[in-house]
Every structure is written in structure tokens, then in C-alpha cells.
Protein backbone atom coordinates (compact mmCIF):
# COMPACT_ATOMS: atom_id res chain seq x y z
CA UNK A 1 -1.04 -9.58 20.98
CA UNK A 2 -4.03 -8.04 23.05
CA UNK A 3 -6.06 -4.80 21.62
CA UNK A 4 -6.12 -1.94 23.63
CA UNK A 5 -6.97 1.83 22.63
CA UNK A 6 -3.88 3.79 21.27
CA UNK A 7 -3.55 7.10 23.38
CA UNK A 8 -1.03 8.38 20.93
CA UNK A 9 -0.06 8.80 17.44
CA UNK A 10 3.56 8.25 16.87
CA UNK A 11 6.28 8.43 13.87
CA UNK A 12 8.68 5.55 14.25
CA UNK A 13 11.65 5.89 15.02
CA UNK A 14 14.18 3.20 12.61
CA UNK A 15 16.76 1.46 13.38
CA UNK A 16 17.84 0.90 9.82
CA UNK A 17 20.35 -1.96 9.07
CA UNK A 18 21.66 -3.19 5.70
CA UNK A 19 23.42 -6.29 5.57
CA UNK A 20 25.90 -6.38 2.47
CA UNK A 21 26.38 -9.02 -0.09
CA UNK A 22 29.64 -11.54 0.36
CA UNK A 23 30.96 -14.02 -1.56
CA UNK A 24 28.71 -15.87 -4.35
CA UNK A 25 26.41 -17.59 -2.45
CA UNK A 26 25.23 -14.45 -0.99
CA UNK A 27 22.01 -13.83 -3.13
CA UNK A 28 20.02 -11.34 -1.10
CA UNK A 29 20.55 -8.10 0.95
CA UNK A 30 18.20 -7.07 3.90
CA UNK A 31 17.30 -4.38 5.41
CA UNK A 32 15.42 -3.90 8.61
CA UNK A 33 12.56 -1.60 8.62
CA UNK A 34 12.56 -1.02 12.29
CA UNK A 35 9.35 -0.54 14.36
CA UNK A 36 7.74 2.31 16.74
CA UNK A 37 9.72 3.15 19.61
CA UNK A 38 7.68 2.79 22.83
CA UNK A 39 7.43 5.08 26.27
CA UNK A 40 10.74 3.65 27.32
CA UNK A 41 12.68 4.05 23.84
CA UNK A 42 12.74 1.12 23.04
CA UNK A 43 11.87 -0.60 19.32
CA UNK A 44 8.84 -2.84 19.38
CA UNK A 45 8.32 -5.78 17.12
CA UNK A 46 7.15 -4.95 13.11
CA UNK A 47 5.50 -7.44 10.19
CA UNK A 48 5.42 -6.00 6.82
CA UNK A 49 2.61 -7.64 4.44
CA UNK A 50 3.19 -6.56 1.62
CA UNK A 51 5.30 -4.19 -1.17
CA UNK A 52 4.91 -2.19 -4.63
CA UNK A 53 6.98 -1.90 -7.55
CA UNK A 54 8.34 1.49 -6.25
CA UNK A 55 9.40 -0.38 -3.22
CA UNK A 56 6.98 1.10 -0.88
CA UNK A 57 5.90 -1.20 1.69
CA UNK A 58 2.99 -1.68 4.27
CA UNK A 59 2.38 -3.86 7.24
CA UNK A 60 1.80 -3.68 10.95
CA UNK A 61 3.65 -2.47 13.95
CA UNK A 62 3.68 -2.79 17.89
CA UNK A 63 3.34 0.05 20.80
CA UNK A 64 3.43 -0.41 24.20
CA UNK A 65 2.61 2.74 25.59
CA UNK A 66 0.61 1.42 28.68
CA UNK A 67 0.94 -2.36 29.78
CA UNK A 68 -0.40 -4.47 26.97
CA UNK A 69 0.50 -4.82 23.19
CA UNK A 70 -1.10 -3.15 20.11
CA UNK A 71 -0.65 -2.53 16.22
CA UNK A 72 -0.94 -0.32 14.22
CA UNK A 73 -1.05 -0.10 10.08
CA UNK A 74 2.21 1.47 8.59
CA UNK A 75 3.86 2.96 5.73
CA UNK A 76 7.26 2.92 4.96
CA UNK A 77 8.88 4.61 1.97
CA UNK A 78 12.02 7.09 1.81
CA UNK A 79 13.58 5.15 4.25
CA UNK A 80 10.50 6.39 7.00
CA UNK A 81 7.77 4.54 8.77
CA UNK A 82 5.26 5.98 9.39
CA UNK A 83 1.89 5.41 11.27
CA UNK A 84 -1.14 5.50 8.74
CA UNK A 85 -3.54 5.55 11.97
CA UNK A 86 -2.77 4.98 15.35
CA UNK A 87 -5.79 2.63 16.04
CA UNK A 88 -5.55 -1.26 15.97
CA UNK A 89 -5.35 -2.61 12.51
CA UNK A 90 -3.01 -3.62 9.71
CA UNK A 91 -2.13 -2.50 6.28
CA UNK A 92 -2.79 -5.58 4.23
CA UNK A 93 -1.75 -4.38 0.28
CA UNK A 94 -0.34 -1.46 -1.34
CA UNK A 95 -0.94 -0.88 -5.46
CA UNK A 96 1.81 0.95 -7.42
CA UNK A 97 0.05 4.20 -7.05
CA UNK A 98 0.95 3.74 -3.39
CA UNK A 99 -3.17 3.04 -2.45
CA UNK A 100 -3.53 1.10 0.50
CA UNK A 101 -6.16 -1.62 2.00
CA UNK A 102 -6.41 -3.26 5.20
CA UNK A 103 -8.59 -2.92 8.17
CA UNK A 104 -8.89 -0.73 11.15
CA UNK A 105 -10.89 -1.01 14.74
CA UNK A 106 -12.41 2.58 14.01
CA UNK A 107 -13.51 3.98 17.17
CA UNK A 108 -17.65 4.02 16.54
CA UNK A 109 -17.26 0.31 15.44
CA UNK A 110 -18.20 -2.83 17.54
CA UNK A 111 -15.58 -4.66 15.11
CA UNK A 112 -13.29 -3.79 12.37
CA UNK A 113 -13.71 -1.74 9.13
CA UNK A 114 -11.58 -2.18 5.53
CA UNK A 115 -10.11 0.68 4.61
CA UNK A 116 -8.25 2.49 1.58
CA UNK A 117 -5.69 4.98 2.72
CA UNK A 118 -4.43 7.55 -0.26
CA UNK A 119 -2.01 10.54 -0.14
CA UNK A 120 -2.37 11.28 3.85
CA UNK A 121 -6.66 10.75 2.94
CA UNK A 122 -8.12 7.41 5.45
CA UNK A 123 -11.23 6.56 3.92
CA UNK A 124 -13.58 3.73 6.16
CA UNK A 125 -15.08 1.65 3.59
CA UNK A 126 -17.91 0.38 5.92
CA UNK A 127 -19.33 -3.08 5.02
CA UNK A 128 -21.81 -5.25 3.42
CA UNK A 129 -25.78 -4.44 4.77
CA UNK A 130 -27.84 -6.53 6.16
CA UNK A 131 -26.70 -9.41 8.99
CA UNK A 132 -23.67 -11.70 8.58
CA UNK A 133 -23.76 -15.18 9.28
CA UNK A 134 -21.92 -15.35 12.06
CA UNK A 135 -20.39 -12.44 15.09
CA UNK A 136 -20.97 -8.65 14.49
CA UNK A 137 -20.75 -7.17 11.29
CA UNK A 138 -17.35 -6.25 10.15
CA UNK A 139 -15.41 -6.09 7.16
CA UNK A 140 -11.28 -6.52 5.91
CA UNK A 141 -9.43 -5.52 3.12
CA UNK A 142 -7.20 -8.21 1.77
CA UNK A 143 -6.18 -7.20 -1.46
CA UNK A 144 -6.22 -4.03 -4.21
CA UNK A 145 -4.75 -3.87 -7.60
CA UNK A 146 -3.41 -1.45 -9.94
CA UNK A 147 -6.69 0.07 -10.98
CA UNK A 148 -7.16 0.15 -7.04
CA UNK A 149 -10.21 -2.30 -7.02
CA UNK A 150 -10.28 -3.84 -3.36
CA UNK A 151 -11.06 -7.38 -2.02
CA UNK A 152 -11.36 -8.82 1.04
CA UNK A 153 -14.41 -10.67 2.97
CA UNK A 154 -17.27 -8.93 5.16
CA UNK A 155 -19.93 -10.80 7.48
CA UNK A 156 -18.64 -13.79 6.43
CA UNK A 157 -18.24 -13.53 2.70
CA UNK A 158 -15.79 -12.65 0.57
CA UNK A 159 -16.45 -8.76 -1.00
CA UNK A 160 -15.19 -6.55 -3.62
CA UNK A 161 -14.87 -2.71 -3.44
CA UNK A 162 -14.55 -0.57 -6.16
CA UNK A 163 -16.16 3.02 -7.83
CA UNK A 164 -16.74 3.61 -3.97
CA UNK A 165 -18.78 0.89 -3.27
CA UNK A 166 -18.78 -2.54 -2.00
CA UNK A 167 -20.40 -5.48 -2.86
CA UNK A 168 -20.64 -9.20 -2.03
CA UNK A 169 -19.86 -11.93 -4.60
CA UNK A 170 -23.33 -13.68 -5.99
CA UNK A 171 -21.82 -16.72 -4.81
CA UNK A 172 -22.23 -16.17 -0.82
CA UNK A 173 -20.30 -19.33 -0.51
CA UNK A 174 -17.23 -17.68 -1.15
CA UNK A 175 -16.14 -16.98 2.18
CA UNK A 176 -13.10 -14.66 1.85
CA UNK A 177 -11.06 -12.82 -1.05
CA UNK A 178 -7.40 -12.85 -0.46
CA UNK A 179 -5.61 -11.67 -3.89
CA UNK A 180 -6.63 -9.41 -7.37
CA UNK A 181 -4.84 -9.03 -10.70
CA UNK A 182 -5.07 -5.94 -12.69
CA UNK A 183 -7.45 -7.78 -15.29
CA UNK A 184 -9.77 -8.28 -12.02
CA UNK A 185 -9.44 -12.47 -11.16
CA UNK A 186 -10.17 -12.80 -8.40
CA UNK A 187 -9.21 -15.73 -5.72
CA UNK A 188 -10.01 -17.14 -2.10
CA UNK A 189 -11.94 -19.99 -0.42
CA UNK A 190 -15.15 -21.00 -1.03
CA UNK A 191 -17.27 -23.26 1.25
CA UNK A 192 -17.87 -26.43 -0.65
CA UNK A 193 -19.70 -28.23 2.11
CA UNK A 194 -19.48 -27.35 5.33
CA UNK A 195 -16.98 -26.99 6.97
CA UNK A 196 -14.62 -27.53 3.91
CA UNK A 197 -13.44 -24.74 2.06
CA UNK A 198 -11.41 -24.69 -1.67
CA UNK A 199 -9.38 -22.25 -3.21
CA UNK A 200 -11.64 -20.50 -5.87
CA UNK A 201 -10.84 -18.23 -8.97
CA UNK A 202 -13.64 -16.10 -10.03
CA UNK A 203 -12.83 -14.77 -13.68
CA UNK A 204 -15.16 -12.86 -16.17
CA UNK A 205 -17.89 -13.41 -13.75
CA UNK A 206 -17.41 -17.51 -13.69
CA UNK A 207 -16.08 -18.77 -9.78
CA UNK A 208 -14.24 -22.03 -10.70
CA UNK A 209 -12.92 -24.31 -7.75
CA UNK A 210 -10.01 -25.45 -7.93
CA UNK A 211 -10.16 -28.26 -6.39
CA UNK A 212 -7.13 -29.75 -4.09
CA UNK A 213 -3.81 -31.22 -4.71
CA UNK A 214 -4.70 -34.75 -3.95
CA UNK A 215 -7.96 -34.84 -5.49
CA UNK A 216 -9.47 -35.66 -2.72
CA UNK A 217 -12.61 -33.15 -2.54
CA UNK A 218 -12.59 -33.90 1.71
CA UNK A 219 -9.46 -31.99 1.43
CA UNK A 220 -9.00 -28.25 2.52
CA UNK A 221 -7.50 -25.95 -0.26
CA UNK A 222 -6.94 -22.11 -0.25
CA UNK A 223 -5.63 -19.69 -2.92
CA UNK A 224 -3.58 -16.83 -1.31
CA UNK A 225 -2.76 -14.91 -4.72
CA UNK A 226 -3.19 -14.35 -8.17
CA UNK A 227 -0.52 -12.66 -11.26
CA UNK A 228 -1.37 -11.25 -14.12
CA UNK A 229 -0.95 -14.32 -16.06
CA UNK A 230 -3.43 -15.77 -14.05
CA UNK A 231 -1.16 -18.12 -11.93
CA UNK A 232 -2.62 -18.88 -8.84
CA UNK A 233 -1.04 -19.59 -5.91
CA UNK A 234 -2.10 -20.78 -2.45
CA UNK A 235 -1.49 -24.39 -0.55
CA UNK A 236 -3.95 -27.68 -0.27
CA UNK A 237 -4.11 -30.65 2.41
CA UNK A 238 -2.47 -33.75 0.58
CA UNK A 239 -2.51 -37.06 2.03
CA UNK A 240 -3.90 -39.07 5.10
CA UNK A 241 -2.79 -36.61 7.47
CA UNK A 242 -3.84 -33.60 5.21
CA UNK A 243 -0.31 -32.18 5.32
CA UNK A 244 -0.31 -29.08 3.73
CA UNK A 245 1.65 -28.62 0.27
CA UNK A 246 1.76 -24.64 -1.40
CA UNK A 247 0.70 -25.16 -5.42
CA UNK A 248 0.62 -23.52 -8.25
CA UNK A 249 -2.39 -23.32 -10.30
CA UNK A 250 -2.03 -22.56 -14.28
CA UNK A 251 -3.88 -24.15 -17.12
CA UNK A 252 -6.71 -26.04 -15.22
CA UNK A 253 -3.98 -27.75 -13.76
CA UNK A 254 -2.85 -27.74 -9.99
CA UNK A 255 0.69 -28.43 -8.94
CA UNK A 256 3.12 -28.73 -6.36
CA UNK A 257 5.54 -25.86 -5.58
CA UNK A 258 7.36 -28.60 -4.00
CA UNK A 259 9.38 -28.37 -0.37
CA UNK A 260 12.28 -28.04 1.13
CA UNK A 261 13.36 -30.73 3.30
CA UNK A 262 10.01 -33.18 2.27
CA UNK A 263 7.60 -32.15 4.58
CA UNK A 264 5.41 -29.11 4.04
CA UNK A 265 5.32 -25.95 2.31
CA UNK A 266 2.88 -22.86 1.94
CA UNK A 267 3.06 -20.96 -1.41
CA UNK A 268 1.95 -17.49 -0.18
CA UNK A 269 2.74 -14.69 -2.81
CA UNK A 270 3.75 -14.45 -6.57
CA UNK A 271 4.61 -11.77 -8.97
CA UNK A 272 4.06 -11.13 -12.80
CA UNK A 273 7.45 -13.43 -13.11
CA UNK A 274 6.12 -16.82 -11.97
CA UNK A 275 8.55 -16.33 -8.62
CA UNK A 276 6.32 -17.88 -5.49
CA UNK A 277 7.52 -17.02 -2.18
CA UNK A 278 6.80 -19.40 0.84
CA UNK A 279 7.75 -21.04 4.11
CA UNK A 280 8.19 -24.48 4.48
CA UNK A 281 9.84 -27.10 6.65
CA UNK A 282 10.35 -24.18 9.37
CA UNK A 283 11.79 -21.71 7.37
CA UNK A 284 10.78 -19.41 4.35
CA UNK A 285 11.85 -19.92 0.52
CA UNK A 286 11.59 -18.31 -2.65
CA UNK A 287 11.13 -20.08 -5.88
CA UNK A 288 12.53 -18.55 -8.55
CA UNK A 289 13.48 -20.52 -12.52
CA UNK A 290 12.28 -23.64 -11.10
CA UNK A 291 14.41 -23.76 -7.70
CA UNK A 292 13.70 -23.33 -4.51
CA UNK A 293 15.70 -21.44 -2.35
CA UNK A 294 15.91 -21.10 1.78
CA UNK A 295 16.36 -17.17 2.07
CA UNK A 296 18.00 -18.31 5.50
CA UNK A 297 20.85 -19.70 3.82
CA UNK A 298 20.74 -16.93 1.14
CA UNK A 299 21.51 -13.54 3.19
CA UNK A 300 24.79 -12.38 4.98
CA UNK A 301 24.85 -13.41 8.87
CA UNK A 302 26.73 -11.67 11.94
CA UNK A 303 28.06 -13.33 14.62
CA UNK A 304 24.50 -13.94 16.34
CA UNK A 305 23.78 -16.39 13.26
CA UNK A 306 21.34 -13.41 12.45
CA UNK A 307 19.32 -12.05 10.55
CA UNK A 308 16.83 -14.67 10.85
CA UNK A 309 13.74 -14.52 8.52
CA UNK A 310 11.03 -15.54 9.91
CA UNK A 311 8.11 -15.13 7.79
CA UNK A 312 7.11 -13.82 4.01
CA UNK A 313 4.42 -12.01 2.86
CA UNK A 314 4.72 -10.34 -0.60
CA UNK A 315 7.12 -10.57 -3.56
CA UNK A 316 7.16 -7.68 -6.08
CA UNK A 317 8.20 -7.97 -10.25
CA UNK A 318 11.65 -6.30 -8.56
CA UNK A 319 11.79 -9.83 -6.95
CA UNK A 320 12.23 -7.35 -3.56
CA UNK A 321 10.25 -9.54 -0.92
CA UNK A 322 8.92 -8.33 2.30
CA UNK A 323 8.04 -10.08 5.76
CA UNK A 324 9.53 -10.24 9.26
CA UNK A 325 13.42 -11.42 10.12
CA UNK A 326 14.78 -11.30 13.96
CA UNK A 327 17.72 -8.92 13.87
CA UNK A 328 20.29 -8.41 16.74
CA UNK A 329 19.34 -5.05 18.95
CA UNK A 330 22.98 -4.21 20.36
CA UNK A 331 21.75 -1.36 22.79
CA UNK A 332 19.04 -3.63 24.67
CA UNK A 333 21.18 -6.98 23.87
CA UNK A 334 18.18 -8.80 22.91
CA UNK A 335 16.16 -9.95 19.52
CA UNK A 336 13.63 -7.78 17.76
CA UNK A 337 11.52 -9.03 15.30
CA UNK A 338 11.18 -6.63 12.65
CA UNK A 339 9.29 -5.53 8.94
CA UNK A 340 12.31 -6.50 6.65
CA UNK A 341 12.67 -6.41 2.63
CA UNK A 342 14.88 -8.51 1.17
CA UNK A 343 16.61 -7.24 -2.10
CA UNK A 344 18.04 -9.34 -4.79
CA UNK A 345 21.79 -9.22 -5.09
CA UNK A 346 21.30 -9.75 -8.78
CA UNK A 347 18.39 -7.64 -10.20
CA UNK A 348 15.70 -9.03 -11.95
């Protein structure tokens, strides 16, 4: 997708469909979130990143209102999506009191700002002073957690913002924060020796790496998320060919989430239930009481052999999980790839 400046600030337009439960082996409904409708009516492509506890739900969506593609950061809740800004950026994480983080191209900027959106109120949250160690300044919003603490990574290392202010870790070989519990652990990668990077959690002030799943320390490793029990989740090069394995990290130890067809598997989200969500082997999985599951053979198809979920981003303690699924658009006769949730048939 190529940035371009946003002329317009639109409310999209939905083209809402639920696909019901049938028969036992159906274990998930879907519904499609839809995208922004463009100049010619038609509904662009959508990737939600990630979902609360209320079921609100943020990610990014296309416009093509002049000849190239762009996205924008949305909102969706009450069955509407709607445009937090209209300038390039996504919405990264969303907090149960429906506060947002992610990053924007704000229009003073040489490169992109984090930012924490709240109640209609956009709030740039600048970035770290001095000079980064690489490329312009810039900063990104990766995570926030219920007490709305934010992390993320600017000029090259990973930050925290909170009581309006952001800071960089002591450790400025921590690279990038990607996930926060509500007790405030904190994980990511940190640069061991360049150019290898570890998954690190940094807890009551103490950044532990966590090594990698083979033990092999030449091996790359990177932690994606953390619960409130202080799982970790994330996926490590294993092997010769460093193929890449999603783990679980609890009690100093590091594990495999395992695969689906024994190849390779990315553990990218968790909730406060232990459930990891994934994609491995070319398609996405949840792992819920110790089984894996493909969510592609787990949802009601039409005659297309669709929905088709194609990637997973975020799994609330609802076990709801959010990502992007091609869907069938009947008026165009063509795919769409759209911001989807995925609701358990059975709640949890």
C-alpha cells in the first residue's frame, strides 16, 4: 500500500455479514466489519488489530479517493466504523475504557507520531528527544492497558507513555515494546548483539531475556504479548534453518505452542485465559484447553468456500478474536478482504 495525503474524512459505509452456526463442528461465527467505501462506491480492503472486552475493536482501513492506496485508523463499535483520523496510520490497541494507541503521519511531521485517541479527543504523543539511531525521529504506539499506560518504540527504542509523558526504557537495547498487562510487564525485543534480537520481559524494573526456543542464543526470538498472569507469548527461530515456532513463556520456562501441519507457527496474541491465537502452516489457529484449532475449518462457509481468514491479531477474555477474512462481495463479484471478529459459538 503507498501513502498519499487523505483529501477527505469519511464514515464507512458496512457491509455487515454474519455467518450462522451449523451443525457441531461449527465453533465460531463471523462477522465482517466492512471497510470505507471509496469515490466509486465501492468497499475497500480493512485489518482489524485488535479488540476489548466490550467488543469494541480497532484497526486500519483503505481509501482510494485519487489513484493510489491509503489507511486510515478506525473504530468500530455499535455495529459502525468509523474513521478516528483521516490521515495515514493505524489503530494498534484499544483498553476496556475504549482508549486507543497507534500511530499517525500527522501533517507537521517528517515521520509518524503515537497517539492516544479518547472519547472523539486525538492527542499526538510526540516522541523521545534527542536523535535516534537510525532515520528521522518518529515514534508508534504498540500497546496500552487497562490503566491506559502506552508502549511502543521511538528512534529506535522501545518507549513507555504514561501520566502524559513518554520515556525510553534504561536499557536502550530494547528496541521495540509490543504488549502491557495491567500490573505493567512489559515485553518486546531486545538487541542482544547485533543484529540479533530476543524477546524480553521487563517486570518490577528487571528486563529478563528470554532467550529462544532452541537455546541457541544465534537464534532470533520476539515476544508479541503479555496476560495478566504473566504468560508471554511471541515466536523464536528453532533449528538449522531457523524456522520459526510461536511459544509460550511461563515459569522461566519457554515452550512450544506447537503447529498445525509440522511446519511453523507464530503465537501472536493471548488473553487472561491462557487461549493464544496464531497462524501457522498457511492458515490461522486458536489454541484453546491445550488444542489447537484451524479457525478455517471452524466457521460456516458459502458456496465460494468463503469466508476465508486470513490473518489474527487480538483475542479478548470473551475468546471474540479479531483480524482480516476474504468475504464474497456479490454486487462487484469479486473478494474483499475485510476487519472481521470471530465469536465463539460456545461462550467462554
Amino acid at each position: 500500500m503507498r501513502n498519499r495525503v487523505l483529501l477527505l474524512a469519511v464514515v464507512a459505509a458496512l457491509a455487515i455479514a454474519v455467518i450462522p452456526a451449523k451443525g457441531n463442528q461449527v465453533l465460531y461465527t463471523i462477522v465482517d466489519l466492512g471497510a470505507v467505501v471509496n469515490c466509486c462506491g465501492e468497499s475497500m480492503e480493512s485489518s482489524a488489530l485488535s479488540i476489548n472486552n466490550a467488543g469494541q475493536v480497532v484497526g486500519f482501513t483503505e481509501t482510494n479517493l485519487a489513484d493510489e492506496d491509503f489507511v486510515s485508523p478506525f473504530i468500530y463499535e455499535n455495529g459502525t466504523m468509523t474513521l478516528i483520523s483521516p490521515l495515514f496510520g493505524w489503530a494498534t490497541g484499544i483498553n476496556d475504557d475504549a482508549q486507543v494507541t497507534g500511530f499517525l503521519q500527522f501533517p507537521d511531521r517528517p515521520s509518524r507520531d503515537a497517539f492516544l485517541y479518547h472519547e472523539g479527543v486525538l492527542t499526538d504523543l510526540g516522541r523521545l528527544p534527542g536523535h535516534g539511531f537510525v532515520g528521522l525521529p518518529y515514534s508508534m504506539g504498540w500497546g496500552i492497558n487497562g490503566n491506559g499506560t502506552i508502549v511502543g518504540e521511538s528512534k529506535s527504542q522501545a518507549m513507555k507513555y504514561e501520566d502524559g509523558a513518554m520515556e525510553g526504557f534504561s536499557r536502550r537495547s530494547a528496541r521495540a515494546a509490543y504488549g502491557i498487562n495491567d500490573h505493567g510487564d512489559i515485553v518486546g525485543v531486545v538487541e542482544t548483539m547485533a543484529p540479533r534480537t530476543h524477546a524480553f520481559l521487563l517486570s518490577d524494573n528487571n528486563l529478563l531475556d528470554l532467550g529462544t526456543l532452541d537455546g541457541d542464543m544465534n537464534s532470533l526470538s520476539i515476544a508479541m504479548g503479555v496476560n495478566n498472569q504473566r504468560q508471554v507469548i511471541g515466536y523464536s527461530g528453532v533449528g538449522e534453518n531457523r524456522t520459526n515456532r510461536g511459544f509460550i513463556y511461563e515459569g522461566g520456562v519457554m515452550s512450544e505452542v506447537g503447529t498445525l501441519n509440522g511446519g511453523w507457527s507464530l503465537a501472536l496474541g493471548i488473553n487472561n485465559h491462557g487461549d493464544i491465537i496464531g497462524e501457522s502452516d498457511g492458515t490461522v489457529f486458536v489454541k484453546r484447553s491445550g488444542t489447537m484449532i484451524d479457525l478455517n475449518t471452524a466457521i460456516e462457509h458459502d458456496d465460494h468456500g468463503l469466508p476465508k481468514v486470513n490473518k489474527v491479531a487480538a483475542i479478548n477474555d470473551r475468546g471474540q478474536i479479531v483480524g482480516a477474512a476474504y468475504f464474497w462481495d456479490a454486487e462487484h463479484q469479486r473478494l474483499r478482504l475485510h476487519a472481521c471478529v470471530l465469536t465463539p459459538v460456545a461462550p467462554q
